[in-house]
C-alpha atoms as a PDB file:
ATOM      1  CA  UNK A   1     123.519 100.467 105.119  1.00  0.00           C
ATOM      2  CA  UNK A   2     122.018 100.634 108.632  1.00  0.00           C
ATOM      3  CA  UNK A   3     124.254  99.587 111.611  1.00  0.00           C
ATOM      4  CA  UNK A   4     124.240  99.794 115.128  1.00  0.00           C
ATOM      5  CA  UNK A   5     127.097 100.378 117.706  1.00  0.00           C
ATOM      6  CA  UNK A   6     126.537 101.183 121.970  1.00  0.00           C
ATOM      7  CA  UNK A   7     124.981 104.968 122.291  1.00  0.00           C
ATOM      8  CA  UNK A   8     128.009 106.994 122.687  1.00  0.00           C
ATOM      9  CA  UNK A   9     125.867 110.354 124.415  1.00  0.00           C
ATOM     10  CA  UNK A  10     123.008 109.072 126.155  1.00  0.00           C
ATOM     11  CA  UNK A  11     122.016 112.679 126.034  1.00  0.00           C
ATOM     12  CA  UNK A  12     121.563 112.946 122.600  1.00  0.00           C
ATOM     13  CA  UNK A  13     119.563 109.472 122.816  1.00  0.00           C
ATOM     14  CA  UNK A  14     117.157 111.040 125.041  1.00  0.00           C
ATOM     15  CA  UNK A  15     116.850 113.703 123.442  1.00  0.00           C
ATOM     16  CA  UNK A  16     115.759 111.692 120.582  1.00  0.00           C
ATOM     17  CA  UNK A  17     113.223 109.768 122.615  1.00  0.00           C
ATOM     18  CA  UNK A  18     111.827 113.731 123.485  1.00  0.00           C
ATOM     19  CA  UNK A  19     111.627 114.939 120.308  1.00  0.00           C
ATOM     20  CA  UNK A  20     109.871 111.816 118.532  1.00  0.00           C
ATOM     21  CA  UNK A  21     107.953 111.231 121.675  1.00  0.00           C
ATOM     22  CA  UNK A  22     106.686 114.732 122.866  1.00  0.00           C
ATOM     23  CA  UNK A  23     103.192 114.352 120.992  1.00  0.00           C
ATOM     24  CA  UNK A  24     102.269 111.564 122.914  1.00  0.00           C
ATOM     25  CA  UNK A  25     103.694 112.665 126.247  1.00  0.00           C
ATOM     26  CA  UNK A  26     101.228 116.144 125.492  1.00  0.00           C
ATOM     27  CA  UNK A  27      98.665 113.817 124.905  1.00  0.00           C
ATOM     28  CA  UNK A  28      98.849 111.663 127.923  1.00  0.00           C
ATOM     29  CA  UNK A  29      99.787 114.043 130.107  1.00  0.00           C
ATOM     30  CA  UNK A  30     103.208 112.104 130.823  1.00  0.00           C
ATOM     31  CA  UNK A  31     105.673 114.786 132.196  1.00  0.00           C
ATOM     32  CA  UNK A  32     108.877 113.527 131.149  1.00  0.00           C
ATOM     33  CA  UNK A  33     111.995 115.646 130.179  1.00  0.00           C
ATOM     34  CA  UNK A  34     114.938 114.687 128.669  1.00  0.00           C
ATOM     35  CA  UNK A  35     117.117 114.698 132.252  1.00  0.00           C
ATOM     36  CA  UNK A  36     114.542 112.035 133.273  1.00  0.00           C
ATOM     37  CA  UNK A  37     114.777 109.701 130.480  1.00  0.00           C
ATOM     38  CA  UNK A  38     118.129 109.536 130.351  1.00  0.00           C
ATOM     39  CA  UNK A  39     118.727 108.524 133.551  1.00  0.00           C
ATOM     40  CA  UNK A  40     116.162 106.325 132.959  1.00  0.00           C
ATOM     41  CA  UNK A  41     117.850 104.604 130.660  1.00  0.00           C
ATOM     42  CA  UNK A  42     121.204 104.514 132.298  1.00  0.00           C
ATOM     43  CA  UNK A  43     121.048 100.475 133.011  1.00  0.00           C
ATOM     44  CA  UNK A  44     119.377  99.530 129.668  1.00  0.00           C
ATOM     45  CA  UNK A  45     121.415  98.118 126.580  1.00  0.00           C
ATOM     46  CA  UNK A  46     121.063 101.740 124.175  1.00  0.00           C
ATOM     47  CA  UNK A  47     122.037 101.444 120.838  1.00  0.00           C
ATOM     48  CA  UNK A  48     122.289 104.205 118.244  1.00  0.00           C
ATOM     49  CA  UNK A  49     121.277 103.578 114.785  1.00  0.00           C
ATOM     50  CA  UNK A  50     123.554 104.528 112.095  1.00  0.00           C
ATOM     51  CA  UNK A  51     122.436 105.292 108.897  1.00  0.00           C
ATOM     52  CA  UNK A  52     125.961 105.106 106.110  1.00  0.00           C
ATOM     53  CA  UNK A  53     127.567 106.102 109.556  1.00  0.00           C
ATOM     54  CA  UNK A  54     125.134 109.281 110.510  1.00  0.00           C
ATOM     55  CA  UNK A  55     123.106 108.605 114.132  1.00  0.00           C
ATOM     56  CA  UNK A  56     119.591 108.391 112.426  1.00  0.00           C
ATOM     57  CA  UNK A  57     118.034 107.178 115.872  1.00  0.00           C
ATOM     58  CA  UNK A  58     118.419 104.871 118.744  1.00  0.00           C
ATOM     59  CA  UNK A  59     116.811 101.767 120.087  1.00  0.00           C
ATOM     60  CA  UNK A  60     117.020 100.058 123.964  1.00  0.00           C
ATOM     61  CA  UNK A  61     116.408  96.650 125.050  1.00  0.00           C
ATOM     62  CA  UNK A  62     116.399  95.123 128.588  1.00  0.00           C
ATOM     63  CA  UNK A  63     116.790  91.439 128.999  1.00  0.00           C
ATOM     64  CA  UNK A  64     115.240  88.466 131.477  1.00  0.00           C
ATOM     65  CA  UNK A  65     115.753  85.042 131.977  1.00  0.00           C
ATOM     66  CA  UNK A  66     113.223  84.748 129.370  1.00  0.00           C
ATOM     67  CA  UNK A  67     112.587  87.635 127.682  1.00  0.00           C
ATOM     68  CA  UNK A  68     113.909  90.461 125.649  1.00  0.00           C
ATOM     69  CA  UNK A  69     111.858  94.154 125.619  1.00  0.00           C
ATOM     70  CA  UNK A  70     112.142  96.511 123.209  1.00  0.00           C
ATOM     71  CA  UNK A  71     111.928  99.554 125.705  1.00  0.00           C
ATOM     72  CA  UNK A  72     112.566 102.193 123.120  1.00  0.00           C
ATOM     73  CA  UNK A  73     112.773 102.964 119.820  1.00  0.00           C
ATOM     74  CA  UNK A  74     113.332 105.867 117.873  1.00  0.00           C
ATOM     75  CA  UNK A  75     114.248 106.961 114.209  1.00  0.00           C
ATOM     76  CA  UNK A  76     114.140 110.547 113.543  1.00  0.00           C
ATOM     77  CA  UNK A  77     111.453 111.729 111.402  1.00  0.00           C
ATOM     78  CA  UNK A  78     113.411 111.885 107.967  1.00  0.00           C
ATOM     79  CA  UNK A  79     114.499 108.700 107.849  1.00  0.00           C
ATOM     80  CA  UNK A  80     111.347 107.321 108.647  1.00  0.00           C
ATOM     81  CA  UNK A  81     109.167 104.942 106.352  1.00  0.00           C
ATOM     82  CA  UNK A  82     112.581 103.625 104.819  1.00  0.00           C
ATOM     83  CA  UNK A  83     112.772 100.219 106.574  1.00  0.00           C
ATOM     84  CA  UNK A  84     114.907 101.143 109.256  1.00  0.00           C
ATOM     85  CA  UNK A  85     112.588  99.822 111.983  1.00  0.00           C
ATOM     86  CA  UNK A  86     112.232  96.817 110.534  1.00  0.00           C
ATOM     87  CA  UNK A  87     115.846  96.638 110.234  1.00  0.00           C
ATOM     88  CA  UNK A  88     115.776  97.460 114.069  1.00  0.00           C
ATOM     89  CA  UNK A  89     114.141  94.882 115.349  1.00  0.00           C
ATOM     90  CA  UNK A  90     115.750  92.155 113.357  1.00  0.00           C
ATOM     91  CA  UNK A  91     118.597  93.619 115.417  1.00  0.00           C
ATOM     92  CA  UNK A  92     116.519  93.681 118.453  1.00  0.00           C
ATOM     93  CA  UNK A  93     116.124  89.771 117.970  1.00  0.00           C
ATOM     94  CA  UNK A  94     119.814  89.247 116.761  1.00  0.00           C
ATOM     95  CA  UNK A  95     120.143  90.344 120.166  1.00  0.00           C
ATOM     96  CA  UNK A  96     117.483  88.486 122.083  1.00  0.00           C
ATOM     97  CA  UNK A  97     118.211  84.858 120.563  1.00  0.00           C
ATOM     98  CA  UNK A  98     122.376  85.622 121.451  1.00  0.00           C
ATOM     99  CA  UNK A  99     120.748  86.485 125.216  1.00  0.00           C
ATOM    100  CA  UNK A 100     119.018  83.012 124.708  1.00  0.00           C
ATOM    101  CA  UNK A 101     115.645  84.823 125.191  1.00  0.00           C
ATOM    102  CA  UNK A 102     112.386  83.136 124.096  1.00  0.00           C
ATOM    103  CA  UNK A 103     110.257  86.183 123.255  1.00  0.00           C
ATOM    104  CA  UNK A 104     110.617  89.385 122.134  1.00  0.00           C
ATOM    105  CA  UNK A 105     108.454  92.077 123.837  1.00  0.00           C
ATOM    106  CA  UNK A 106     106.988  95.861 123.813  1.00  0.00           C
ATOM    107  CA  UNK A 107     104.646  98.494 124.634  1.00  0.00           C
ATOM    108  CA  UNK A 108     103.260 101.598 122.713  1.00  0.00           C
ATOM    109  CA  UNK A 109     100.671 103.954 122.333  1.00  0.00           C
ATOM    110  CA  UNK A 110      97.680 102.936 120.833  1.00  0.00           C
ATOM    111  CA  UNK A 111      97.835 105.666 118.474  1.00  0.00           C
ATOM    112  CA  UNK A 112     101.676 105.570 117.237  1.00  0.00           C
ATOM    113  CA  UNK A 113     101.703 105.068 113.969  1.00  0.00           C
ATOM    114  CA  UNK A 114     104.138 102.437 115.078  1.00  0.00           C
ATOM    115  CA  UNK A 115     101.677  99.840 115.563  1.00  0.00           C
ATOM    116  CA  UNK A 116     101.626  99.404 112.177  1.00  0.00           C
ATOM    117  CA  UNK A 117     104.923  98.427 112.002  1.00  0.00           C
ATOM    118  CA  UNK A 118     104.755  95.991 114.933  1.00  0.00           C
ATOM    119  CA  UNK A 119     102.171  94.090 113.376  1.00  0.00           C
ATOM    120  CA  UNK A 120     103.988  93.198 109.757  1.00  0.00           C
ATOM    121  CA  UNK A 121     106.722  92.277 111.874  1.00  0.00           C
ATOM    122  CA  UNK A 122     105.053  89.560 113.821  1.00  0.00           C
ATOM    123  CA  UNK A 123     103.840  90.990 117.297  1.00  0.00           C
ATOM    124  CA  UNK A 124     100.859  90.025 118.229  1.00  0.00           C
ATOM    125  CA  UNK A 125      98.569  91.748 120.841  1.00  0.00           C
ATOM    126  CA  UNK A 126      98.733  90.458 124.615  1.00  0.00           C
ATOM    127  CA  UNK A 127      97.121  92.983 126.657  1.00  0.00           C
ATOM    128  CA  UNK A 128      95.958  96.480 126.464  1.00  0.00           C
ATOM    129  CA  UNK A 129      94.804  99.522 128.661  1.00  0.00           C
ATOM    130  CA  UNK A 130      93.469 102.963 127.985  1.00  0.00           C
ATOM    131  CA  UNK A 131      96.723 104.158 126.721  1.00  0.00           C
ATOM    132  CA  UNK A 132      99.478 101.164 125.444  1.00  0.00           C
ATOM    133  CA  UNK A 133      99.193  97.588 123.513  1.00  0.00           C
ATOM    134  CA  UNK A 134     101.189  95.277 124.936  1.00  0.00           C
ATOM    135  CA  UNK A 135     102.646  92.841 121.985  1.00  0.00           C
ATOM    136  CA  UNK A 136     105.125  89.844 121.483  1.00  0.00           C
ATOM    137  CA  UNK A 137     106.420  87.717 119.474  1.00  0.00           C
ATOM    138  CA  UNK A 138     108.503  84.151 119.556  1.00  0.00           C
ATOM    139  CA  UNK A 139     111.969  84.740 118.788  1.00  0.00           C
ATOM    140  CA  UNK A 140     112.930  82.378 116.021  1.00  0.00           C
END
């Protein structure tokens, strides 16, 4: 059973953004370290993701008037592929339709296998640029 509860060690949530993340960051040239996203993170809603009660990964949202972004998220490679992202984002709207928000919102790499993901769950493409796709979706 996959639950969610506030991040208790922002720490180890960034560390789990690194890890996951650190391909991409190479790729891009995006010098990030794990001091840096976590205090980047500080004022954004971080959840951990709780697999049968073991931290399997972590997911943050921000909130507008209107809108609710999925700024992060991240399952560590095991548990991958088992639903839990899709699991995740029905949480991520839980969240956005208690917040009143109309539309749930992202970014990621163009490459993250990710995309995938995004699309059987709804998002469509807004925007792009050399590196990210932009996506949304109505929250129902």
């Amino acid at each position: 059973m996959v639950t969610f509860r506030p991040a208790e060690d922002l720490a180890k949530a960034a560390h789990f953004t690194l890890s996951n993340m650190r391909p991409y960051y190479q790729q891009y040239s995006v010098d990030w370290d794990q001091t840096q996203i976590e205090k980047m993170t500080q004022g954004l809603v971080n959840l951990d993701i709780l697999l049968q009660g073991m931290l399997v990964g972590v997911m943050r949202l921000s909130f507008d008037s209107a809108e609710c972004w999925l700024r992060d998220l991240q399952v560590a490679p095991g548990y991958q592929n088992q639903g839990i992202g899709a699991i995740a984002l029905a949480e991520a709207e839980r969240c956005a339709k208690e917040r009143c928000c109309q539309n749930l919102k992202l970014r990621v790499f163009k490459n993250s296998p990710a995309v995938h993901l995004y699309q059987r769950q709804g998002f469509g493409l807004t925007s792009e640029d050399e590196r990210f796709y932009y996506m949304s979706r109505a929250v129902s």
